[in-house]
Protein backbone atom coordinates (compact mmCIF):
# COMPACT_ATOMS: atom_id res chain seq x y z
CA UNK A 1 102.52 333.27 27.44
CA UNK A 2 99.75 333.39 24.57
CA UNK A 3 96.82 331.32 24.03
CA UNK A 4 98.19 329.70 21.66
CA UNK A 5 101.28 328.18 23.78
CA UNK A 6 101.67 325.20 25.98
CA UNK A 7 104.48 325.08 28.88
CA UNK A 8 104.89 321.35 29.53
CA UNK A 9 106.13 320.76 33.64
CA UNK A 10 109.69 318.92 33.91
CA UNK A 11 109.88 315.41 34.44
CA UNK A 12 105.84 314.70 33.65
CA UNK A 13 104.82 312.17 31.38
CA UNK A 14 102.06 312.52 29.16
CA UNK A 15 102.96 316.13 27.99
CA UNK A 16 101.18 317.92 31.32
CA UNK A 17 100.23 321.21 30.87
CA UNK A 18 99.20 323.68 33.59
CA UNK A 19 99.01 327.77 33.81
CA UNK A 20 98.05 330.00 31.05
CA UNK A 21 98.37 327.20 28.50
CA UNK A 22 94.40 325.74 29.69
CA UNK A 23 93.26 327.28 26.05
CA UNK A 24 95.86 325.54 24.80
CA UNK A 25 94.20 322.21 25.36
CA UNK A 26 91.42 323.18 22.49
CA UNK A 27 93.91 323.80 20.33
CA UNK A 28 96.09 321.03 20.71
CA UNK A 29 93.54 318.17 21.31
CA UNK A 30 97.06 315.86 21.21
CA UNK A 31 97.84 316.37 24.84
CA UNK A 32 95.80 313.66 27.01
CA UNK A 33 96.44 315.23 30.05
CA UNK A 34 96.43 318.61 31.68
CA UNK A 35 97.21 318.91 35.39
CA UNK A 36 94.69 321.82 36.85
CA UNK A 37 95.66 324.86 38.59
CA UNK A 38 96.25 324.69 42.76
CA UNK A 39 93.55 324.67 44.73
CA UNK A 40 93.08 326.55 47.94
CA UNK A 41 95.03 324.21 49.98
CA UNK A 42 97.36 323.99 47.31
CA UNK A 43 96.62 320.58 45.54
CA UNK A 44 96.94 319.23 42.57
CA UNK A 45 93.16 318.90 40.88
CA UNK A 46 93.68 315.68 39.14
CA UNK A 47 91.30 317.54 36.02
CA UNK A 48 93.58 315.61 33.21
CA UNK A 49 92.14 312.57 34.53
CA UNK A 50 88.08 313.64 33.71
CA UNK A 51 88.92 315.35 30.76
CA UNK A 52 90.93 312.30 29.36
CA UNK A 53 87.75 309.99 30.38
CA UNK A 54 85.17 312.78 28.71
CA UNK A 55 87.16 312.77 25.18
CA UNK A 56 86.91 308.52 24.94
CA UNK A 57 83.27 309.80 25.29
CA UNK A 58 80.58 309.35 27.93
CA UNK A 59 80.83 307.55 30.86
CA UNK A 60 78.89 304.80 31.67
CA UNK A 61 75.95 305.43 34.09
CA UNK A 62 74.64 303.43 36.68
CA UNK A 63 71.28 304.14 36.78
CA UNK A 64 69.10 306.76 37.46
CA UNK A 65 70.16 309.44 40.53
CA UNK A 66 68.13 310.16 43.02
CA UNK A 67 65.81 312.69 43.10
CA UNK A 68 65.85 313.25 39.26
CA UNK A 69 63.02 314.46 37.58
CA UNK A 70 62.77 311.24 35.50
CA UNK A 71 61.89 308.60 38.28
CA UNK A 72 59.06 310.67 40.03
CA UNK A 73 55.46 310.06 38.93
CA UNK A 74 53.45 312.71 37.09
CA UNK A 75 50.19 314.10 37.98
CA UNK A 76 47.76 315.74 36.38
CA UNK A 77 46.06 318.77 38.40
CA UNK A 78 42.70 320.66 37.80
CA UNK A 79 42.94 323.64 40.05
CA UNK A 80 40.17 326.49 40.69
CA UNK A 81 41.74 329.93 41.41
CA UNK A 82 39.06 332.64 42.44
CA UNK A 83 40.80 336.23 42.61
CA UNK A 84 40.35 338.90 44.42
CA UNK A 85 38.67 341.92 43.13
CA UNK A 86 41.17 344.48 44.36
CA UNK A 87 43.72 345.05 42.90
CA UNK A 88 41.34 345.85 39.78
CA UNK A 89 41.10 342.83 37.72
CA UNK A 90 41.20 343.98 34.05
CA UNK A 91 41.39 341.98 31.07
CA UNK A 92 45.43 343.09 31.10
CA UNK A 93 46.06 341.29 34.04
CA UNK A 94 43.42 338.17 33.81
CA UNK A 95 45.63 337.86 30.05
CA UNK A 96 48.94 338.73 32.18
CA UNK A 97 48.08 335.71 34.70
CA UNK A 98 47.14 333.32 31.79
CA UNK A 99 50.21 333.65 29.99
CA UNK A 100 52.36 333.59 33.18
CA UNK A 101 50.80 330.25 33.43
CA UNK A 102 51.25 328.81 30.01
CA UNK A 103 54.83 329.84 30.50
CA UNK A 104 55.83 329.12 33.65
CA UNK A 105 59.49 327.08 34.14
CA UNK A 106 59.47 325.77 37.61
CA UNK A 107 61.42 322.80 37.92
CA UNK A 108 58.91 319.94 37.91
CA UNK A 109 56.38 321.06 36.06
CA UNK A 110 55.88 319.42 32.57
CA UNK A 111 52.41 322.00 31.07
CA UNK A 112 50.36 324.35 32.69
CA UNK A 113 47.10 326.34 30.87
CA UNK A 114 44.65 329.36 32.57
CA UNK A 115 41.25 329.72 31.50
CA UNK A 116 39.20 332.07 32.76
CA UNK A 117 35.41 330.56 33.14
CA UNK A 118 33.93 333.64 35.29
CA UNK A 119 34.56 337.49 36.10
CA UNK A 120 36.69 336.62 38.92
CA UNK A 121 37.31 332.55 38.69
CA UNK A 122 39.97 330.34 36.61
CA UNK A 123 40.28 326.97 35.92
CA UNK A 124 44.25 326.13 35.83
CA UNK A 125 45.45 322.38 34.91
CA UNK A 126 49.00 321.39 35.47
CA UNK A 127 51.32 318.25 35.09
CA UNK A 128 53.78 317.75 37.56
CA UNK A 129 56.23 315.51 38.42
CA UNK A 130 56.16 314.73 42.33
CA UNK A 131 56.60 311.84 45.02
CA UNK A 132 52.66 311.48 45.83
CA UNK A 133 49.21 313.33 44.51
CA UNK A 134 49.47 315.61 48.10
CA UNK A 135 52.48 317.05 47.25
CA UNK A 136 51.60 317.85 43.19
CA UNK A 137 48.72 319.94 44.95
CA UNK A 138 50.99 321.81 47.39
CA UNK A 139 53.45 322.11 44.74
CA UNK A 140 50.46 323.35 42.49
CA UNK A 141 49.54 325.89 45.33
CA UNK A 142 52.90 327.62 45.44
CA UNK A 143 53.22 327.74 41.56
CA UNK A 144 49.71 329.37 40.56
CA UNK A 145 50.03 331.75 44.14
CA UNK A 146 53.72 332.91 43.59
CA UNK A 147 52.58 333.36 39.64
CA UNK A 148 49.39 335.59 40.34
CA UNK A 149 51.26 337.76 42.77
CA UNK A 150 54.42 338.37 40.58
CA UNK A 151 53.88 337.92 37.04
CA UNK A 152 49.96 338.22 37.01
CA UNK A 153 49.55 340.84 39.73
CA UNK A 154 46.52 339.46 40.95
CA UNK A 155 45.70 338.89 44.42
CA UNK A 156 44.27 335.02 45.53
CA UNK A 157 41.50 334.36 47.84
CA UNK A 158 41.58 331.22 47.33
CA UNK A 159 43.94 327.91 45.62
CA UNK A 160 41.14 324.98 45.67
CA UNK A 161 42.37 322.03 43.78
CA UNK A 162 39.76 319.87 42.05
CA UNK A 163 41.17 317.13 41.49
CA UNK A 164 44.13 315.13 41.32
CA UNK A 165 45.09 311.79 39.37
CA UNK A 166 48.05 310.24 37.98
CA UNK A 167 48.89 311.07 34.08
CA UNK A 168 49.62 308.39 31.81
């Protein structure tokens, strides 16, 4: 059977579809249902049902979930990083560590910036999204430390956060 074909299953109403004929459904938008391929216990996945509700268009929500990144309050960190001096810090890796920073993706954090004020000390500020101001700075702790020793490849004496308050 081709792409382009749909088998429809005796006796079913609605014009069910199942097997090879899934690409079919994109072609032939005209079937409302499509009956999903056996599971591992060998049920029916009723899949025609959801894809039916997602063409009439989004479903209502009932609020936000929890633990999404939207209900949390956001912080804003100053940090003070002071490096080690071995490895060698050079201007490559003090630039490395900066832009590691300004690009990080973790999965709270909103904007993060490096600047270098000494030799061997940066200032870092973050926002972050967490559920009080102790766990931004842990959370800020694990994101500058795993940063330096990955991306940056600088070693850490020492994570000393400066100061915490909420943003807004």
């Amino acid at each position: 059977m081709r792409a382009g074909e749909y088998k429809v299953t005796p006796g079913a109403e609605g014009g069910r579809v199942r097997g090879p004929a899934r690409a079919a459904r994109v072609a032939a938008p005209m079937i409302p249902f499509a009956v999903g391929e056996r599971g591992k216990r060998g049920r029916e996945h009723p899949a025609g049902a959801a894809r039916a509700a997602s063409a009439a268009g989004p479903m209502p929500r009932s609020g936000p979930r929890p633990g999404s990144p939207g209900q949390l309050p956001t912080y804003k960190l100053t940090v003070r990083v002071i490096a080690e001096l071995y490895p060698a810090l050079t201007n490559e890796r003090r630039w490395a560590f900066q832009n590691a920073i300004a690009l990080c993706r973790e999965r709270r954090l909103l904007r993060a910036a490096a600047r270098w004020d000494k030799l061997d000390e940066a200032t870092v500020t973050l926002e972050c999204q967490a559920r009080d101001a102790e766990a931004a700075a842990e959370a800020a702790r694990a994101i500058i430390g795993r940063t330096a020793a990955f991306t940056g490849q600088i070693g850490v004496r020492d994570i000393r956060v400066a100061r915490v308050e909420p943003a807004g």
